[in-house]
N, C-alpha and C. Protein backbone atom coordinates (compact mmCIF):
# COMPACT_ATOMS: atom_id res chain seq x y z
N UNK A 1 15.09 135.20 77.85
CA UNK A 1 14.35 133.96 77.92
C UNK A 1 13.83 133.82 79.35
N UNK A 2 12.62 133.35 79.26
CA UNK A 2 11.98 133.24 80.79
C UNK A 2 12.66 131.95 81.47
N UNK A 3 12.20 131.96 82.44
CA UNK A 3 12.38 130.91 83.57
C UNK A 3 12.11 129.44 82.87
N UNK A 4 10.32 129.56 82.75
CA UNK A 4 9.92 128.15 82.23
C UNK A 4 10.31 127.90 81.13
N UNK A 5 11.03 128.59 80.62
CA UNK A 5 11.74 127.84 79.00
C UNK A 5 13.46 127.58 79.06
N UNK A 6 13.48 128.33 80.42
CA UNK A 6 15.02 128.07 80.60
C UNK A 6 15.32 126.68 81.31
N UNK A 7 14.19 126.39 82.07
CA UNK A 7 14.31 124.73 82.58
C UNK A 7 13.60 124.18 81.88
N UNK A 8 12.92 124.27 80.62
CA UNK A 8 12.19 122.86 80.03
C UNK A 8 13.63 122.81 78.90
N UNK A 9 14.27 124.10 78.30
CA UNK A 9 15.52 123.57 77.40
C UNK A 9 16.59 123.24 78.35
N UNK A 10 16.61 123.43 79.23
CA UNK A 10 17.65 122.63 80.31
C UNK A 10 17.31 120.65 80.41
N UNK A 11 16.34 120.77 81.29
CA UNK A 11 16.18 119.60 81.29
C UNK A 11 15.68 118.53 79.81
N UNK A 12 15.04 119.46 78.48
CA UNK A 12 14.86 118.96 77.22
C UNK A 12 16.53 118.47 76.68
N UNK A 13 17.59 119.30 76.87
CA UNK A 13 18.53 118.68 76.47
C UNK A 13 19.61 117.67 77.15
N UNK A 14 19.70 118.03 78.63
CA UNK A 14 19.98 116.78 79.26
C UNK A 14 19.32 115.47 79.01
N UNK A 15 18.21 115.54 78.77
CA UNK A 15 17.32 114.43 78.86
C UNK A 15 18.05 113.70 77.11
N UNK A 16 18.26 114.88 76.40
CA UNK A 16 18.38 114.28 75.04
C UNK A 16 20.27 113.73 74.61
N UNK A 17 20.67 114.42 76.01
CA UNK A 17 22.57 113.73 75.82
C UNK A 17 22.04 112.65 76.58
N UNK A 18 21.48 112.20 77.43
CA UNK A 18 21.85 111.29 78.28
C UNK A 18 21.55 110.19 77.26
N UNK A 19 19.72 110.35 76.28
CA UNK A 19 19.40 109.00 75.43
C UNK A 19 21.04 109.21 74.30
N UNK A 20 21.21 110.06 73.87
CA UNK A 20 22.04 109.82 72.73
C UNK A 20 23.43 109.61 72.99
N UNK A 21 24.45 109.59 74.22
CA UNK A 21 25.07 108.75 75.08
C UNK A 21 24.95 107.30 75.13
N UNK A 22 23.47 107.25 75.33
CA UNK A 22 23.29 105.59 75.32
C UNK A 22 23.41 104.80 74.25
N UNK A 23 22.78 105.50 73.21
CA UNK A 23 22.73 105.03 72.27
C UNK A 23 24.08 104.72 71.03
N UNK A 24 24.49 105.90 71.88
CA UNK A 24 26.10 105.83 71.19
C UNK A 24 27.14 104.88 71.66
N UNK A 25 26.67 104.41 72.79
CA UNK A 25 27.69 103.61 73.81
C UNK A 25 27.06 102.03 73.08
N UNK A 26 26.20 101.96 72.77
CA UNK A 26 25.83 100.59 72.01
C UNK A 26 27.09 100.23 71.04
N UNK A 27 27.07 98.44 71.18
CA UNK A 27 27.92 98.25 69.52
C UNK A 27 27.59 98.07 68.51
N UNK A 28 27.85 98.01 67.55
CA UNK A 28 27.19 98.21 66.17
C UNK A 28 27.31 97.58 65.89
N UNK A 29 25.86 96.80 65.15
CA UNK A 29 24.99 95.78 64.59
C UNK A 29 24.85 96.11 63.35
N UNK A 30 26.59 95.59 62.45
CA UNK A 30 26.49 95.34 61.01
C UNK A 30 25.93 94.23 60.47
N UNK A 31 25.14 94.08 61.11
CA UNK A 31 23.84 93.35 60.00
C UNK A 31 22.88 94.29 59.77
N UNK A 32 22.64 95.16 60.35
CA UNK A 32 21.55 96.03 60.23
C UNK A 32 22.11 97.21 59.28
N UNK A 33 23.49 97.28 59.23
CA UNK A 33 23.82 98.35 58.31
C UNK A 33 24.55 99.24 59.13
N UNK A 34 24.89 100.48 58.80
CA UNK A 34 25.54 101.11 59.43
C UNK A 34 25.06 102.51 60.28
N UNK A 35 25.43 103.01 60.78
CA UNK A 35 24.67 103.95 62.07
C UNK A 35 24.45 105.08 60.99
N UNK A 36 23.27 105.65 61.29
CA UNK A 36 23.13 106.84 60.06
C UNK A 36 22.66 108.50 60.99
N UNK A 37 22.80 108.34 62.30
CA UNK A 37 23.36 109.02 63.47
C UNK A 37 24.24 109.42 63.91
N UNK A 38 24.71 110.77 64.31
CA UNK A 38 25.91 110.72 64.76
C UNK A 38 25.81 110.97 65.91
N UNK A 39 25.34 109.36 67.01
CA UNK A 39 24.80 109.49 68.44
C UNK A 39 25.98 110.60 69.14
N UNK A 40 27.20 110.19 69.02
CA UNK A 40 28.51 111.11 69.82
C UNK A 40 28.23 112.48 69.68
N UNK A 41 28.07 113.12 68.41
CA UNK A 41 28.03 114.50 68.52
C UNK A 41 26.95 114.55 68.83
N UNK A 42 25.73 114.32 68.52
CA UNK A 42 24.46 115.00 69.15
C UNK A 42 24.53 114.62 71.05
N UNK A 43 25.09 113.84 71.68
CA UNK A 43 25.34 113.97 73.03
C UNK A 43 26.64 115.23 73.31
N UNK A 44 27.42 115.66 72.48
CA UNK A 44 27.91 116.92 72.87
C UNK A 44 27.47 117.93 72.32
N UNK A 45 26.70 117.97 71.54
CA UNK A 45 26.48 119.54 71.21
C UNK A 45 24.66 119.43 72.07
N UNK A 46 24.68 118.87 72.84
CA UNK A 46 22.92 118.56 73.69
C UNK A 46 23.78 119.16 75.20
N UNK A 47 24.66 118.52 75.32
CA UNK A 47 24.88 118.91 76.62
C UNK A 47 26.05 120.61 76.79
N UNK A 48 26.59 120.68 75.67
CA UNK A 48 26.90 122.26 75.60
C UNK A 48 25.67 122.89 75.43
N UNK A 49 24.63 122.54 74.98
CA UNK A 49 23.59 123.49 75.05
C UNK A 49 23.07 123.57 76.39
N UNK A 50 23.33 122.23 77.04
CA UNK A 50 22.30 122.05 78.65
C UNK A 50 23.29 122.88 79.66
N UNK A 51 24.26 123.11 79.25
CA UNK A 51 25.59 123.75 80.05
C UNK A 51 25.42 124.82 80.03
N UNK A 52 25.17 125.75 78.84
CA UNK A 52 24.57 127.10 78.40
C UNK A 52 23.11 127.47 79.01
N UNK A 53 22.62 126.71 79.49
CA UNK A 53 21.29 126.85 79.88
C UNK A 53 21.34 126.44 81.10
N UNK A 54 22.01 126.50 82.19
CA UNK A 54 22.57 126.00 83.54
C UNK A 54 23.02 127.75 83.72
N UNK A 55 23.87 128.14 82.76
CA UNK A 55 24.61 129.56 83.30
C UNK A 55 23.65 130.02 82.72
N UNK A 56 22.88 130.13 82.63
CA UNK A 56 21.76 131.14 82.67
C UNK A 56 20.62 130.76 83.04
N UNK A 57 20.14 130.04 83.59
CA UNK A 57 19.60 129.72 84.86
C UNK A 57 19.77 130.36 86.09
N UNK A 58 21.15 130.25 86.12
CA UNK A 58 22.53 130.92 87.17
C UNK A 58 21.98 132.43 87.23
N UNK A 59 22.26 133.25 86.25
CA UNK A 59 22.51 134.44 85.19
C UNK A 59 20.77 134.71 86.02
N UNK A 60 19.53 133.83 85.41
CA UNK A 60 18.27 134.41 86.11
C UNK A 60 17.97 134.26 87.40
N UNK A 61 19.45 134.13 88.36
CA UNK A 61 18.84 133.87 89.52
C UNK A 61 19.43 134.63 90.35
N UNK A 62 20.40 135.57 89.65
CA UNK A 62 20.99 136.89 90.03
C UNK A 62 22.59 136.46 90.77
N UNK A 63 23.16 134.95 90.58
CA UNK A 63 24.44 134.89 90.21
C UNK A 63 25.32 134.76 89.01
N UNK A 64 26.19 135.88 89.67
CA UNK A 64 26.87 136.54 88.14
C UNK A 64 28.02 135.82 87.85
N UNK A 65 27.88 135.18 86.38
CA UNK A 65 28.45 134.32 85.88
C UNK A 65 29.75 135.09 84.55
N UNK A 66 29.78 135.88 84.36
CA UNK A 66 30.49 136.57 83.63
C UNK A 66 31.85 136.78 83.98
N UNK A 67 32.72 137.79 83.06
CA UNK A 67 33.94 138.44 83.71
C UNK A 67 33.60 139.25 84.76
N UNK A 68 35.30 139.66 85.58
CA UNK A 68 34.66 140.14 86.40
C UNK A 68 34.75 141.83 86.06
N UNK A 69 34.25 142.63 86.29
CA UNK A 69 33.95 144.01 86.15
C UNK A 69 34.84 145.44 86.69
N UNK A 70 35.77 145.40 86.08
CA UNK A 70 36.58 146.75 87.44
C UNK A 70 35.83 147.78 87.95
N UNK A 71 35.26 148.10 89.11
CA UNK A 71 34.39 149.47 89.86
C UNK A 71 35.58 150.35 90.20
């Protein structure tokens, strides 16, 4: 994966834990019914992806993020 797609899904999914965090941190307005979102998990599985895309960011910038290697 290139560069410019490694920071637009970097910053595309930070951007998308931080709204669905918020949205999850709201209280729920049973008059309106019930949440048909599951704001909590989509803020963790957004930011394991933004985490994955940080180490390899890392990974394209020629620090090595892996095990380490016996020479």
């Amino acid at each position: 994966m290139s560069l410019p797609m490694t920071l637009a899904l970097l910053f595309g999914s930070a951007a998308l834990s931080v709204f669905a965090g918020w949205r999850g941190s709201r209280p729920a307005d049973l008059t309106r019914g019930p949440r048909m979102a599951p704001w909590r998990l989509i803020m963790l599985l957004s930011a394991a992806v933004a985490i994955l895309a940080l180490v390899h960011l890392f990974n394209l910038a020629g620090i090595r993020t892996g095990p380490p290697t016996p020479y």
